[in-house]
PDB file of N, CA and C in Angstrom:
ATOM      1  N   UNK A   1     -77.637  72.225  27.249  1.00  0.00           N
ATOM      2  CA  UNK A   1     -77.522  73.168  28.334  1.00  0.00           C
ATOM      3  C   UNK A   1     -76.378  74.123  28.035  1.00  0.00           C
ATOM      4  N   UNK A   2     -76.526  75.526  28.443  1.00  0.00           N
ATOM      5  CA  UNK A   2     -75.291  76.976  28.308  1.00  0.00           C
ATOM      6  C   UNK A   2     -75.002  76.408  29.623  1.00  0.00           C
ATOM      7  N   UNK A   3     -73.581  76.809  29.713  1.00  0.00           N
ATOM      8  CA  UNK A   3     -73.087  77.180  31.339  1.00  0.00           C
ATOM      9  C   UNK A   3     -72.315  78.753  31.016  1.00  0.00           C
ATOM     10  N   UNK A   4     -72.839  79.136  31.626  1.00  0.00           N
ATOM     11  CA  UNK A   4     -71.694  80.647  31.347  1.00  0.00           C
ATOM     12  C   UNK A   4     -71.011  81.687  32.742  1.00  0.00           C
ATOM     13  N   UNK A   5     -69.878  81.388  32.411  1.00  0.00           N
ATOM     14  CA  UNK A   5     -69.283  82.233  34.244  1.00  0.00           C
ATOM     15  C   UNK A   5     -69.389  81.324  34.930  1.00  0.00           C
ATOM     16  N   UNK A   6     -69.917  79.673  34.533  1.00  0.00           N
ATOM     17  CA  UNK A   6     -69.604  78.896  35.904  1.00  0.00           C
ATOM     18  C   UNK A   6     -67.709  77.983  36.325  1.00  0.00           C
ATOM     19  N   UNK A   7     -67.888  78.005  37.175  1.00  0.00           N
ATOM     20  CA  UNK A   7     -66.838  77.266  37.991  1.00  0.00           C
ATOM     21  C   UNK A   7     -67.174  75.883  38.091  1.00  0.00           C
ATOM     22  N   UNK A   8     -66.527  75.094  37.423  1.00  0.00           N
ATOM     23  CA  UNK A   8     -66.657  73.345  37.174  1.00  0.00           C
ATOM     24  C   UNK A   8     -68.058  72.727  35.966  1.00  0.00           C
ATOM     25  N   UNK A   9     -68.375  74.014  35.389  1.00  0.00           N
ATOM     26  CA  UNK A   9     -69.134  73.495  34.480  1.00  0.00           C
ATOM     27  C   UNK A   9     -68.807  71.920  33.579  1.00  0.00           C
ATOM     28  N   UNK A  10     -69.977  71.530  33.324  1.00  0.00           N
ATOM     29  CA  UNK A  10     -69.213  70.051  32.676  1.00  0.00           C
ATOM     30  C   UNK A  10     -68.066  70.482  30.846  1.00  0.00           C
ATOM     31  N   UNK A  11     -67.939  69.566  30.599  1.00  0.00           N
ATOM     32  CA  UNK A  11     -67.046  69.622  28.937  1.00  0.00           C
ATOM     33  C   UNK A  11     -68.038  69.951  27.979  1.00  0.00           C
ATOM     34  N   UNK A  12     -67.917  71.060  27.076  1.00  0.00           N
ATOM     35  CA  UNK A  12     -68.599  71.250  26.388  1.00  0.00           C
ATOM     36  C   UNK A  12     -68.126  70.006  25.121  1.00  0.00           C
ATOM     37  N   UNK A  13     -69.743  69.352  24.319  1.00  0.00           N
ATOM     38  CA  UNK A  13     -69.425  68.963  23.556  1.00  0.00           C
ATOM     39  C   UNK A  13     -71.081  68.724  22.800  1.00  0.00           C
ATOM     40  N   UNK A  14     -71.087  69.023  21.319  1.00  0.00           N
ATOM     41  CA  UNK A  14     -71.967  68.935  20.116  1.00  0.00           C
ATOM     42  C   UNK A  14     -73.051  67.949  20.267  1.00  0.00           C
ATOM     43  N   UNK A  15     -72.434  66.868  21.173  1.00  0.00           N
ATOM     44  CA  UNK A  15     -73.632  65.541  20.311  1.00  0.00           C
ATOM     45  C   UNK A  15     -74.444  64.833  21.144  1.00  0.00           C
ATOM     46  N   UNK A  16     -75.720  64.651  21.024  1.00  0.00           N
ATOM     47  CA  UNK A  16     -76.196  63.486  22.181  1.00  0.00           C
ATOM     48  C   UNK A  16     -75.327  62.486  22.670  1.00  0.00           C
ATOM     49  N   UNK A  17     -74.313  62.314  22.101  1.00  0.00           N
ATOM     50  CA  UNK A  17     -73.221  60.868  22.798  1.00  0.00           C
ATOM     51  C   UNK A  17     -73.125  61.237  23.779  1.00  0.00           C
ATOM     52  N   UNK A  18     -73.390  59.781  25.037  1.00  0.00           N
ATOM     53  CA  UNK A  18     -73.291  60.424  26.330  1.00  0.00           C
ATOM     54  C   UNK A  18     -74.226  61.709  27.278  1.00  0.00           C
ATOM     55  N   UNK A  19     -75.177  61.472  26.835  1.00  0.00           N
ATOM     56  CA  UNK A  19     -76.579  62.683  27.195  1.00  0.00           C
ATOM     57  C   UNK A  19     -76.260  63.983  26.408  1.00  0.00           C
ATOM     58  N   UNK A  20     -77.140  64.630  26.598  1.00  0.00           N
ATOM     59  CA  UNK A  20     -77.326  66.033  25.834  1.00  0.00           C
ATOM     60  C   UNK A  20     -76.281  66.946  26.288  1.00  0.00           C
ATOM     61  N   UNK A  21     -76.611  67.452  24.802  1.00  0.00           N
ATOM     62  CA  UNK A  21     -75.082  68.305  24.164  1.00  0.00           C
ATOM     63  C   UNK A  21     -74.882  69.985  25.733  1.00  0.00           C
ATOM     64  N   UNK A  22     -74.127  70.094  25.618  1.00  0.00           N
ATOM     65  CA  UNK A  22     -73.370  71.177  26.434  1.00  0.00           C
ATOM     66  C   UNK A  22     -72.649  72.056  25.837  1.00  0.00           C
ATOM     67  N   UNK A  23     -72.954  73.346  26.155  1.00  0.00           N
ATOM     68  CA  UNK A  23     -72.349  74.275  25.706  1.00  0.00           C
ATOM     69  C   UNK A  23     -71.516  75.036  26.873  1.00  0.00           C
ATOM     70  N   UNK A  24     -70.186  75.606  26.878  1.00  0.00           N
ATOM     71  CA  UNK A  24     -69.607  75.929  27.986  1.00  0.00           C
ATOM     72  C   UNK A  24     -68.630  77.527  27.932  1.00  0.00           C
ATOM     73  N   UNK A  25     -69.556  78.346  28.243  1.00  0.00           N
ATOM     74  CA  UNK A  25     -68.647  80.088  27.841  1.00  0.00           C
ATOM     75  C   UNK A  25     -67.770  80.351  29.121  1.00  0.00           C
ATOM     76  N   UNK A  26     -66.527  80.273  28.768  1.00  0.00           N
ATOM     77  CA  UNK A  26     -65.493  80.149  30.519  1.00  0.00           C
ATOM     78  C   UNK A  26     -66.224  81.557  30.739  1.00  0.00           C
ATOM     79  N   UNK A  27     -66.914  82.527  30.737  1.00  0.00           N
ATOM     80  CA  UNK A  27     -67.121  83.846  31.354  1.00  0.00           C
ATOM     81  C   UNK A  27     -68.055  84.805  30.572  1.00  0.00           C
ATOM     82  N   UNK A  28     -69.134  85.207  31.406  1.00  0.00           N
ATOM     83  CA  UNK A  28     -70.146  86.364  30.787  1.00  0.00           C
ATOM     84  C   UNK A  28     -69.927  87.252  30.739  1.00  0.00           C
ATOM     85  N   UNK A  29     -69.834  87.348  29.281  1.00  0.00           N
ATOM     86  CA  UNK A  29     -69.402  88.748  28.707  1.00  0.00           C
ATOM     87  C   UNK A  29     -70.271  90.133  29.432  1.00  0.00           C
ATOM     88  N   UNK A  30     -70.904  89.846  29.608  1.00  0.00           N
ATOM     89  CA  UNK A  30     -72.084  91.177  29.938  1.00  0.00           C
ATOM     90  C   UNK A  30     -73.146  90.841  30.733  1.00  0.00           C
ATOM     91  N   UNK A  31     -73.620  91.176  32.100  1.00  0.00           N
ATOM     92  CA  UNK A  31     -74.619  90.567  33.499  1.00  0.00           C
ATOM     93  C   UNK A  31     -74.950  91.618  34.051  1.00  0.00           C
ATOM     94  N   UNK A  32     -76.646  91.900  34.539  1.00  0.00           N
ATOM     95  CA  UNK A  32     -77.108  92.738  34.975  1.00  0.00           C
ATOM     96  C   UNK A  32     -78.327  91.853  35.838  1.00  0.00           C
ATOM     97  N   UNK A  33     -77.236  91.620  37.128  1.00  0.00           N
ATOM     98  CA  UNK A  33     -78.228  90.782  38.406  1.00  0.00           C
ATOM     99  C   UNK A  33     -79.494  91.749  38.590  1.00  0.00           C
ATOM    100  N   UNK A  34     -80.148  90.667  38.816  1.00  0.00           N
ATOM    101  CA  UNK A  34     -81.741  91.894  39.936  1.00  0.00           C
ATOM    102  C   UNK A  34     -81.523  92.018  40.694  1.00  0.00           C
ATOM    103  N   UNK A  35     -82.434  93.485  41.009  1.00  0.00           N
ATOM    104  CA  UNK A  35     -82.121  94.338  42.059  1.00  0.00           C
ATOM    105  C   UNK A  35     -83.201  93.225  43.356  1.00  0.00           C
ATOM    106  N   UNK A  36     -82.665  93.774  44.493  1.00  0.00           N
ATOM    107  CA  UNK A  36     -82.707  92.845  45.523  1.00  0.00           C
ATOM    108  C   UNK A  36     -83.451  93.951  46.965  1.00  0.00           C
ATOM    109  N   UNK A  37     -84.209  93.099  47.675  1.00  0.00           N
ATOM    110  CA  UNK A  37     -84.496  94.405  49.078  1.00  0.00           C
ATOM    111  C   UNK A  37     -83.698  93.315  49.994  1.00  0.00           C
ATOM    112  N   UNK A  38     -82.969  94.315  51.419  1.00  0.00           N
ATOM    113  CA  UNK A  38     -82.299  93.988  52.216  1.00  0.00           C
ATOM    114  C   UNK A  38     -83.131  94.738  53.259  1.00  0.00           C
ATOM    115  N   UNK A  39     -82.624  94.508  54.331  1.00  0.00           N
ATOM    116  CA  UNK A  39     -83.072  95.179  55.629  1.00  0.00           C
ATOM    117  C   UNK A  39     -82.233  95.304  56.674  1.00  0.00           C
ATOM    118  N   UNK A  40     -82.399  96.208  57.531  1.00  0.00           N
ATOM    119  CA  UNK A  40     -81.222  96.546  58.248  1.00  0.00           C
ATOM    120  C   UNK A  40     -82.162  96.933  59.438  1.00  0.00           C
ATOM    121  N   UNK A  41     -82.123  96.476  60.550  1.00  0.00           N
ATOM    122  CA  UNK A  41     -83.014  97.170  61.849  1.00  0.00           C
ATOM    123  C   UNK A  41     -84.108  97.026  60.985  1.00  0.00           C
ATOM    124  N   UNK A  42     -85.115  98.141  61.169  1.00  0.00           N
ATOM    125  CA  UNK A  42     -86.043  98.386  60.933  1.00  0.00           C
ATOM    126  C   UNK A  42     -86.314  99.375  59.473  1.00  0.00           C
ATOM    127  N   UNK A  43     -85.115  99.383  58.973  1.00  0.00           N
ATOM    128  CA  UNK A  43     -85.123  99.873  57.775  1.00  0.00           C
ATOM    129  C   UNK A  43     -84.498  99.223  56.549  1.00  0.00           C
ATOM    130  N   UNK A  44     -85.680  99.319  55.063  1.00  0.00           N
ATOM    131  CA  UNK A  44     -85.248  98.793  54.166  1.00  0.00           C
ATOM    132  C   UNK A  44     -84.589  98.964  53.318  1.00  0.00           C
ATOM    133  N   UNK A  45     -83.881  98.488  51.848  1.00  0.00           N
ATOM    134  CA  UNK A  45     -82.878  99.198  51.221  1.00  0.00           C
ATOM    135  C   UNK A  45     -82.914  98.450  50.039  1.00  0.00           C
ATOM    136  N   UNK A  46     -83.411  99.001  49.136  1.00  0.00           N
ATOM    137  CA  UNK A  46     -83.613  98.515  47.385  1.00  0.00           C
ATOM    138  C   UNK A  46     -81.938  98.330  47.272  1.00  0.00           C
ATOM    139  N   UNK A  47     -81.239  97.325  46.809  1.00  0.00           N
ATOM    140  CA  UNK A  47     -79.792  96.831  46.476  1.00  0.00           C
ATOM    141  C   UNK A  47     -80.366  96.545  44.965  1.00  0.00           C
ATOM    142  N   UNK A  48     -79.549  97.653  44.024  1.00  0.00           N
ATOM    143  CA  UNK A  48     -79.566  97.513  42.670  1.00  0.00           C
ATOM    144  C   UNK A  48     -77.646  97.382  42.153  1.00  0.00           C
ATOM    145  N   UNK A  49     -77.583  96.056  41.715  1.00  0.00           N
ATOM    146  CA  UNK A  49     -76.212  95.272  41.728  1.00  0.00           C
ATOM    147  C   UNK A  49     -75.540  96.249  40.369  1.00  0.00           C
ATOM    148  N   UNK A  50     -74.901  96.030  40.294  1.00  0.00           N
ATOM    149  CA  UNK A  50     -74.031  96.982  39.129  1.00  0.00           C
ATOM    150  C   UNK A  50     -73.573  95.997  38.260  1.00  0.00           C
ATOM    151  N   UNK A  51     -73.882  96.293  36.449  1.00  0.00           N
ATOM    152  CA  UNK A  51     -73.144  95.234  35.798  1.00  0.00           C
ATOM    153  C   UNK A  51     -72.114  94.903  35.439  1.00  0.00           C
ATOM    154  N   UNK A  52     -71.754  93.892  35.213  1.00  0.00           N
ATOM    155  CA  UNK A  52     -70.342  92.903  35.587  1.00  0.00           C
ATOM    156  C   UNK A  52     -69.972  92.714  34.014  1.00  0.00           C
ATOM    157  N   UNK A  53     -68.504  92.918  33.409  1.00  0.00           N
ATOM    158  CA  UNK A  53     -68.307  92.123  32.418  1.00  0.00           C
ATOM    159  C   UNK A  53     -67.476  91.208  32.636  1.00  0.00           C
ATOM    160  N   UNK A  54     -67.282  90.284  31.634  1.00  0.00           N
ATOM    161  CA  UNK A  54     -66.681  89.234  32.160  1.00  0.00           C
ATOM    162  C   UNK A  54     -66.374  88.391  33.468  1.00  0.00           C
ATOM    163  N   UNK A  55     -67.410  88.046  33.848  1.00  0.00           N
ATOM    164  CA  UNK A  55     -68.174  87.626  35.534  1.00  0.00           C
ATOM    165  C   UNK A  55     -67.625  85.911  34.810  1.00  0.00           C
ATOM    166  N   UNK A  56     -66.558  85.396  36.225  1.00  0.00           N
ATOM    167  CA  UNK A  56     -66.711  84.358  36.305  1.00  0.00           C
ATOM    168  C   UNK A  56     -67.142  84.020  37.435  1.00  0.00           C
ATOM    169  N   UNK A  57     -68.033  82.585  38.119  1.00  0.00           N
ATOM    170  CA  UNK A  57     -68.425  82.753  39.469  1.00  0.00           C
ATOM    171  C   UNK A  57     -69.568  83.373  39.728  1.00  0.00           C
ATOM    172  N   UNK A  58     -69.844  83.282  41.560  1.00  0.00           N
ATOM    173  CA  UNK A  58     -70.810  83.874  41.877  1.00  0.00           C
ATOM    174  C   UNK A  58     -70.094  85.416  42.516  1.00  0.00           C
ATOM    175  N   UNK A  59     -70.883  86.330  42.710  1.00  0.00           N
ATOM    176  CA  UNK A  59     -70.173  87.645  43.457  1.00  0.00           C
ATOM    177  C   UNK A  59     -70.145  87.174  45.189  1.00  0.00           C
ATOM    178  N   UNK A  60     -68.940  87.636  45.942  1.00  0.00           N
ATOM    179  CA  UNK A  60     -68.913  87.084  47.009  1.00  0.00           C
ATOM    180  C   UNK A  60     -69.287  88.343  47.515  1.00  0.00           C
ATOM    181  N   UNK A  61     -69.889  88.103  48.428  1.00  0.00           N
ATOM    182  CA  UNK A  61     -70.771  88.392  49.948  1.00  0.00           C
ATOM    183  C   UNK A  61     -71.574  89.666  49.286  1.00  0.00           C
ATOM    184  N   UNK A  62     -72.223  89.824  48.296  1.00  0.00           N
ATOM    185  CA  UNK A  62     -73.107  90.889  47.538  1.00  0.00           C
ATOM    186  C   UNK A  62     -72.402  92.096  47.561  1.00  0.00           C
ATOM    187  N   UNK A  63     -71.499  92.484  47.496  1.00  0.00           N
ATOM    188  CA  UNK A  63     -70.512  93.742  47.622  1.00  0.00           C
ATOM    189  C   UNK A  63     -70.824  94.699  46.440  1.00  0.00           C
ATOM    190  N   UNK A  64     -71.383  94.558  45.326  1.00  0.00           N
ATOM    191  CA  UNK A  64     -71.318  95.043  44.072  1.00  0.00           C
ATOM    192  C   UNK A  64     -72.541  96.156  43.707  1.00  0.00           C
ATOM    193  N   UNK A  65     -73.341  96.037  45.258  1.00  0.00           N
ATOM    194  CA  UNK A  65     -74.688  97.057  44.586  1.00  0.00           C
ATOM    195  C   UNK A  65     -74.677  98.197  45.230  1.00  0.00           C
ATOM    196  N   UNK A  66     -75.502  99.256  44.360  1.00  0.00           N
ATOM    197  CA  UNK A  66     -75.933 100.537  45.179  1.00  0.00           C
ATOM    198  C   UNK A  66     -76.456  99.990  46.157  1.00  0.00           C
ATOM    199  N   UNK A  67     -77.145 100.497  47.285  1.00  0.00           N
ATOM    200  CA  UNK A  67     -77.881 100.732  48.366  1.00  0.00           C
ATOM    201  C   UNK A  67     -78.822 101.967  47.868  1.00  0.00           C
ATOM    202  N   UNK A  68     -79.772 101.650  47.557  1.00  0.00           N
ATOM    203  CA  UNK A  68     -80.690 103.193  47.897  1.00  0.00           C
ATOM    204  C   UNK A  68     -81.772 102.927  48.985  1.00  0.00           C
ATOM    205  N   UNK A  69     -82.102 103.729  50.067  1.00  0.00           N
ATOM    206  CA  UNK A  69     -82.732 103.575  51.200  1.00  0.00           C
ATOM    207  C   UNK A  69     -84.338 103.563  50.442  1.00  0.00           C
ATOM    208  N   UNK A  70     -85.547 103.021  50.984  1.00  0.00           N
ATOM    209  CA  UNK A  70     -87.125 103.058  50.648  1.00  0.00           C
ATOM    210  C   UNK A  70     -87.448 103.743  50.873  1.00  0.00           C
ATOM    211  N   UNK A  71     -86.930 105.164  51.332  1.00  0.00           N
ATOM    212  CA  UNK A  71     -87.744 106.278  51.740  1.00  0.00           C
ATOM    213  C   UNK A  71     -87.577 107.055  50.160  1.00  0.00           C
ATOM    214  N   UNK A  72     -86.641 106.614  49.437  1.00  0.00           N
ATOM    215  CA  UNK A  72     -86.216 107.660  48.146  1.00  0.00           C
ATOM    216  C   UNK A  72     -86.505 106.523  47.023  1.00  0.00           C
ATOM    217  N   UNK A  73     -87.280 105.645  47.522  1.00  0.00           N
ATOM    218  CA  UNK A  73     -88.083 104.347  46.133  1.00  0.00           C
ATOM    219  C   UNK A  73     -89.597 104.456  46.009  1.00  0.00           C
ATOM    220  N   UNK A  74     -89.793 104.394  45.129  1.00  0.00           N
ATOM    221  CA  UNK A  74     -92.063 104.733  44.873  1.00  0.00           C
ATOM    222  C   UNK A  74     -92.124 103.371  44.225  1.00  0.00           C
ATOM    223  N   UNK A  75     -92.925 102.817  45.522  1.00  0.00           N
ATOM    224  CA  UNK A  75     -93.902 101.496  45.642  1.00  0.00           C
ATOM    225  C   UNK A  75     -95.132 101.745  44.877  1.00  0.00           C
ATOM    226  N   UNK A  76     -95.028 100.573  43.536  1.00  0.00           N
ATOM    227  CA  UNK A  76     -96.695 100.888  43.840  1.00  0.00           C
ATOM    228  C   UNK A  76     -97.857  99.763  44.165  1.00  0.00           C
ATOM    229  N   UNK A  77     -98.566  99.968  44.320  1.00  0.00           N
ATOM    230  CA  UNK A  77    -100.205  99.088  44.527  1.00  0.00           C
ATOM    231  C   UNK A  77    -100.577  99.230  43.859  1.00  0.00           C
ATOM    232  N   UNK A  78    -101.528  98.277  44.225  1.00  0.00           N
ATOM    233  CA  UNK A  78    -102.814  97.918  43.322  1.00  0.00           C
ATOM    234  C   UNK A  78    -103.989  99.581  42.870  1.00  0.00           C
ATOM    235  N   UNK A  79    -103.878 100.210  43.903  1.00  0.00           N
ATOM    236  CA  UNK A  79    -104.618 101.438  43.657  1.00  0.00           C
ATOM    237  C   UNK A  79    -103.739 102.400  42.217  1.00  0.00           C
ATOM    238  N   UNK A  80    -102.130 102.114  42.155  1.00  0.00           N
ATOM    239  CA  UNK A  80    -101.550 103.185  41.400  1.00  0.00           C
ATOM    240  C   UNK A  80    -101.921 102.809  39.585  1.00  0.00           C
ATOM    241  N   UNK A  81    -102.117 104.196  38.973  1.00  0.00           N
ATOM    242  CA  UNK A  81    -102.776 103.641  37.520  1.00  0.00           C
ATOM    243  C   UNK A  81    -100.991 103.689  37.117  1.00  0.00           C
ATOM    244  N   UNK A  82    -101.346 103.111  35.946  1.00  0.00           N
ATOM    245  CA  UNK A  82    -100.253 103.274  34.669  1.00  0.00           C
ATOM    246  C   UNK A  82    -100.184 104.839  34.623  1.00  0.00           C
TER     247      UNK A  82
END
């Protein structure tokens, strides 16, 4: 198993001794979360997160993304061609 950017990840170490091997990066070099929909009232809002270097942790309370409103995003369906 990688752990990377986590907080209390186990000891990294090489060998099946003691279950399978662990690998442990104290922090991700480079992270580009997915973009996310939120809603607010009755209106929605594509949240596209901004990337992080060296991310340890999770991001607290989602603070890190654009907001672009759904009126300025193109949905498509099943009807739209390539």
């Amino acid at each position: 198993m990688v752990f990377s950017g986590c907080n209390n990840a186990p000891s990294s170490h090489c060998s099946n001794k003691d279950g399978l091997p662990y690998t442990n990066i104290p922090s991700t070099p480079l992270i580009a979360e997915k973009p996310y929909i939120s809603e607010n009232g009755d209106k929605y809002f594509l949240n596209i997160p901004k990337v992080e270097h060296n991310k340890v942790g999770p991001t607290p309370g989602f603070k890190n993304a654009d907001q672009v409103d759904f009126t300025n995003v193109f949905v498509a369906d099943e009807k739209t061609s390539a």
